[in-house]
Protein backbone atom coordinates (compact mmCIF):
# COMPACT_ATOMS: atom_id res chain seq x y z
CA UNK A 1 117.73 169.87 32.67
CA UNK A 2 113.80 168.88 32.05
CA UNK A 3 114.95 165.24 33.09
CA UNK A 4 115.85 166.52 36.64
CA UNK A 5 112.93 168.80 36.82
CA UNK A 6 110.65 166.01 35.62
CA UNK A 7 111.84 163.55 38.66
CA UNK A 8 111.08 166.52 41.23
CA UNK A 9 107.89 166.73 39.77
CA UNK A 10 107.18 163.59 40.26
CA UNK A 11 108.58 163.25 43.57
CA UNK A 12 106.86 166.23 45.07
CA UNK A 13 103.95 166.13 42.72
CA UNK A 14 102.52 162.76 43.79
CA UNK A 15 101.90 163.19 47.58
CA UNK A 16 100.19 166.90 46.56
CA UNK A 17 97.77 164.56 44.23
CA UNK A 18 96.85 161.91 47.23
CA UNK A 19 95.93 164.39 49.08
CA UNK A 20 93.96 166.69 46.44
CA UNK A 21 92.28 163.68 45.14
CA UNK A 22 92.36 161.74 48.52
CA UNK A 23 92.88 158.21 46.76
CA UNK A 24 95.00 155.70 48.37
CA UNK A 25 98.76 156.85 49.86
CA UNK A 26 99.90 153.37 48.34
CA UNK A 27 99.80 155.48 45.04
CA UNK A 28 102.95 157.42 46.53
CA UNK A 29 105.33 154.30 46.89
CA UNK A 30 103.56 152.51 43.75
CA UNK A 31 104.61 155.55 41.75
CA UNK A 32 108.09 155.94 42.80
CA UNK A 33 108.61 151.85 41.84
CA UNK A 34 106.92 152.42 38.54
CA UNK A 35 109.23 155.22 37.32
CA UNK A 36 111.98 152.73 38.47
CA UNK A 37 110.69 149.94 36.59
CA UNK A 38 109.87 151.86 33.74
CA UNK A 39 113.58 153.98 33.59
CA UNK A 40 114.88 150.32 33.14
CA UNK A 41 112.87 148.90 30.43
CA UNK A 42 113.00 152.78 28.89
CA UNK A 43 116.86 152.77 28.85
CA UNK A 44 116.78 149.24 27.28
CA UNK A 45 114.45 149.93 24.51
CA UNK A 46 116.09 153.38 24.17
CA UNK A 47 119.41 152.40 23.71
CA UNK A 48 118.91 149.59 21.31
CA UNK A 49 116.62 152.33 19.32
CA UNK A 50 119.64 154.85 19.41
CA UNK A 51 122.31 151.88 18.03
CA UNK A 52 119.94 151.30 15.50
CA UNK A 53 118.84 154.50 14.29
CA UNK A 54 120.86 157.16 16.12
CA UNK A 55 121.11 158.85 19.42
CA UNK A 56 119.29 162.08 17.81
CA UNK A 57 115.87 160.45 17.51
CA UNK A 58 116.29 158.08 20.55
CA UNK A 59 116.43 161.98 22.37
CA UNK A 60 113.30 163.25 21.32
CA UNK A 61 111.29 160.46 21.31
CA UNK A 62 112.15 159.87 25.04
CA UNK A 63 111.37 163.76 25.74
CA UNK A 64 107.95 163.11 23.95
CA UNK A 65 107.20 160.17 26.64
CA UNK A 66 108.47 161.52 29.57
CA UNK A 67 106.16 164.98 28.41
CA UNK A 68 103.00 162.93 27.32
CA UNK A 69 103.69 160.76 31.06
CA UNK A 70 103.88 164.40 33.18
CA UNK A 71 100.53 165.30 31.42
CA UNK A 72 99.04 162.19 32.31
CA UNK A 73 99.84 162.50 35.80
CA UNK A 74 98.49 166.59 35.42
CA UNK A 75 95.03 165.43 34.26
CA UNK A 76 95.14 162.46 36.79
CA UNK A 77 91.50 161.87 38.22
CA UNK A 78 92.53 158.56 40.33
CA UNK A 79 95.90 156.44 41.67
CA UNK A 80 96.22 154.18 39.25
CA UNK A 81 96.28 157.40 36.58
CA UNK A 82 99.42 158.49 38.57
CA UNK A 83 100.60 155.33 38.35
CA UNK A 84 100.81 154.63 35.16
CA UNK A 85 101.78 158.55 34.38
CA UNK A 86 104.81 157.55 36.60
CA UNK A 87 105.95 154.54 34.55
CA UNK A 88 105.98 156.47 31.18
CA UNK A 89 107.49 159.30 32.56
CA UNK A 90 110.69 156.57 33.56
CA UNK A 91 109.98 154.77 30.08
CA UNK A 92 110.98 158.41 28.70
CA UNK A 93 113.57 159.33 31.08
CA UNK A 94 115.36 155.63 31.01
CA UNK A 95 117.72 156.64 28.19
CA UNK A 96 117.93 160.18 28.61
CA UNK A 97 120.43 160.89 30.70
CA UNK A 98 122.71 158.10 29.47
CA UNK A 99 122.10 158.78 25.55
CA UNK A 100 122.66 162.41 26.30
CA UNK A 101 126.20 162.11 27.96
CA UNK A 102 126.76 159.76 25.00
CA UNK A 103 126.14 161.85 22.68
CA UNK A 104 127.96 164.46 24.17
CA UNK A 105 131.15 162.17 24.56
CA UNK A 106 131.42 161.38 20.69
CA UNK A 107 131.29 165.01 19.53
CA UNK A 108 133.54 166.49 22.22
CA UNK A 109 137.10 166.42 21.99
CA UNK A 110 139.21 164.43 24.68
CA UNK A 111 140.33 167.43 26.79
CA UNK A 112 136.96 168.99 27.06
CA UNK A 113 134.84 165.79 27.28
CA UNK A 114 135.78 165.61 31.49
CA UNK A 115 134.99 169.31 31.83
CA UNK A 116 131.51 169.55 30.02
CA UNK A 117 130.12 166.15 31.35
CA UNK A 118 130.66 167.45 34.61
CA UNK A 119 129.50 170.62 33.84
CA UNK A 120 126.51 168.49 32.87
CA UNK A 121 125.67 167.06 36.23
CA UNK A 122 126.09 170.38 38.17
CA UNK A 123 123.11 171.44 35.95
CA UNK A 124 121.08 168.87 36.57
CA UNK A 125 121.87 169.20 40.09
CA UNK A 126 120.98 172.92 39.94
CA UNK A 127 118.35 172.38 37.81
CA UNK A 128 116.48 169.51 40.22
CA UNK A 129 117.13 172.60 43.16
CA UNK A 130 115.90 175.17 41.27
CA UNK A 131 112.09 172.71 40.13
CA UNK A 132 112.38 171.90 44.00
CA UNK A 133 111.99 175.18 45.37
CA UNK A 134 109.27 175.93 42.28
CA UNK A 135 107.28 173.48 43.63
CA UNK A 136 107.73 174.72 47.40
CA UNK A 137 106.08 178.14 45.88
CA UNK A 138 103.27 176.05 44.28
CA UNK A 139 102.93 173.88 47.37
CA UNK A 140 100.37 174.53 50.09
CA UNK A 141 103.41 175.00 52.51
CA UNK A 142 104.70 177.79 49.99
CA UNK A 143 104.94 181.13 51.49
CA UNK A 144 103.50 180.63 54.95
CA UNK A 145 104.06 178.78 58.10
CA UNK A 146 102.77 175.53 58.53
CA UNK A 147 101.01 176.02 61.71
CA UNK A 148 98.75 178.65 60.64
CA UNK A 149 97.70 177.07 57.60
CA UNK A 150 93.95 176.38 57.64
CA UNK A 151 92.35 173.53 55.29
CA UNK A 152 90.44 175.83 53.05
CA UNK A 153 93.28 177.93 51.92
CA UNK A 154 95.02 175.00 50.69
CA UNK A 155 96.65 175.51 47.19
CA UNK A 156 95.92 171.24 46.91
CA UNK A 157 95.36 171.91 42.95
CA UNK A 158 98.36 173.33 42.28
CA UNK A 159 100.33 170.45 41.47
CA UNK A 160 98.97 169.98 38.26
CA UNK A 161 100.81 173.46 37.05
CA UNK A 162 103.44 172.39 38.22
CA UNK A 163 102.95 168.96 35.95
CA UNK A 164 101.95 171.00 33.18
CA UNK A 165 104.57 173.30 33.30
CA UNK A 166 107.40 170.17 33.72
CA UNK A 167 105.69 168.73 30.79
CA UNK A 168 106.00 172.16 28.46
CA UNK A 169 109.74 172.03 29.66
CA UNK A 170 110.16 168.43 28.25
CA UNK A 171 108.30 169.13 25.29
CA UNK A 172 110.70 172.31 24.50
CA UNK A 173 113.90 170.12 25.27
CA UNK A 174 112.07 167.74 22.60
CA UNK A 175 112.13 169.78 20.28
CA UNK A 176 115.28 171.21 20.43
CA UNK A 177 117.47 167.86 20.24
CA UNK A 178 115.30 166.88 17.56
CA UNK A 179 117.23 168.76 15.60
CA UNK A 180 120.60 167.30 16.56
CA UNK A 181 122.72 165.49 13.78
CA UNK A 182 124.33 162.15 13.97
CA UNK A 183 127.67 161.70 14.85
CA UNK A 184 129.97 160.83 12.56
CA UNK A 185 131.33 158.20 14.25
CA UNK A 186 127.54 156.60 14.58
CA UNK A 187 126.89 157.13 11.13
CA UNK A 188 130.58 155.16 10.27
CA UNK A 189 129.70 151.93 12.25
CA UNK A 190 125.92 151.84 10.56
CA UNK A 191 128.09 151.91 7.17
CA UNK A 192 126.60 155.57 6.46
CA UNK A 193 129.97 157.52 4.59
CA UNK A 194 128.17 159.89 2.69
CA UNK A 195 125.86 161.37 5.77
CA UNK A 196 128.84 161.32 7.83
CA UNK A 197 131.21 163.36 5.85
CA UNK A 198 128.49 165.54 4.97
CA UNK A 199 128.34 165.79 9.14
CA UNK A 200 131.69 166.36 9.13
CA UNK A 201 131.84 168.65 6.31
CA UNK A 202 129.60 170.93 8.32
CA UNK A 203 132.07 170.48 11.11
CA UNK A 204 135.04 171.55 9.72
CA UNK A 205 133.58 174.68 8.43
CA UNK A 206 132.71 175.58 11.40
CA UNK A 207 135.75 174.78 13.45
CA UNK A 208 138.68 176.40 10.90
CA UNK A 209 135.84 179.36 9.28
CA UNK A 210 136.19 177.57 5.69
CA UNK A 211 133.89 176.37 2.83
CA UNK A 212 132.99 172.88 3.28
CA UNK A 213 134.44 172.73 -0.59
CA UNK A 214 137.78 172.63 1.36
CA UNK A 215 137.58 169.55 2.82
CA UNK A 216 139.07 166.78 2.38
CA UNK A 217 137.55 163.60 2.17
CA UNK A 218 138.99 160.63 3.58
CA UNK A 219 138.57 156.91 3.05
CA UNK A 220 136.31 155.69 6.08
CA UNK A 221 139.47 153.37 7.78
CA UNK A 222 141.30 156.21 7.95
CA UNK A 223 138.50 158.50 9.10
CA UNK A 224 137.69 156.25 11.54
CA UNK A 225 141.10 155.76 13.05
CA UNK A 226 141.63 159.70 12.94
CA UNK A 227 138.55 159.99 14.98
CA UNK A 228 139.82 157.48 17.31
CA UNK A 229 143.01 159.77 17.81
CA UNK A 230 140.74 162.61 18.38
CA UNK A 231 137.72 160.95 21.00
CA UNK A 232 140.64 158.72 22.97
């Protein structure tokens, strides 16, 4: 949910800043293609970092950016600070979303996997409503009507709360999936048996309200193909 509050931020944060610090509007559309730009190279670098070491530090570390780029942009003092606040926001953000829904997809079983990644989106949905009408509070528009607003009672400054706050959120969601296990099907194409049936272990005590003395352990082919019956 920080991801989609993160992206309003941005979106509604910038213009706010152009005009508080009155630097050059190209900042605005420079911005927006920077986030772009740097969602692509941050889902590329994210994902190969998540196949090689696992989804649940790909997470945080992409939290961490995205929070250290919202920070940038709150202590901003020209455009080309906004600008490059913008591109490591999207160098955090890149692989988010995507390593999220992946994540969620190997732990879920097949008849709830539909239901909760869709459950997923209507958050972030909400979520990105919910930051948007934050930032209407915070805005100078907030609260009054916009013909009888006078220059000197604008709330200009306020955007960087709003940036600060965003960037708290993102740092909390940081440190919650950081600490996430693997999944045991990542750990079982790295090669990594013992983690994963200690993952899985866990899992089954859980699930049936036994010791995880009581389970079984299985050779990794047939693991792998029972997970496959499962996940499919």
């Amino acid at each position: 949910m920080s991801e989609a509050a993160a992206i309003a931020s941005l979106t509604v944060g910038v213009p706010f800043a152009v005009c508080d610090m009155e630097v050059d509007t190209n900042a605005i559309p420079w911005s927006s293609g920077m986030l772009s730009q740097g969602a692509a190279f941050g889902a590329t670098i994210m994902g190969a970092l998540a196949d090689a070491r696992g989804r649940c530090l790909a997470l945080p570390l992409g939290l961490l950016v995205a929070s250290s780029g919202l920070l940038v942009t709150a202590f901003a003092t020209s455009g080309a600070a906004l600008i490059f606040g913008a591109l490591l926001l999207g160098l955090g953000l890149g692989g988010v979303g995507p390593l999220a829904r992946v994540y969620l997809a190997e732990i879920l079983p097949a008849r709830w996997r539909g239901c909760v990644l869709v459950l997923l989106d209507v958050c972030w949905v909400a979520a990105y409503l919910a930051s948007l009408h934050a930032w209407w509070e915070l805005s100078p528009l907030g609260g009054a009507r916009p013909q009888k607003l006078e220059v000197a009672t604008l709330r200009l400054w306020s955007w960087r709360i709003g940036m600060v706050l965003t960037s708290f959120a993102c740092l909390l969601s940081a440190c919650t999936t950081g600490v996430l296990r693997n999944t045991a099907r990542h750990l079982l194409s790295r090669g990594r048996q013992g983690e994963a049936h200690v993952v899985l272990r866990g899992m089954f005590a859980i699930n049936h309200n036994k010791l995880e003395a009581d389970y079984q352990v299985c050779s990794p082919p047939s693991l792998l193909r029972l997970l496959n019956k499962v996940h499919v």
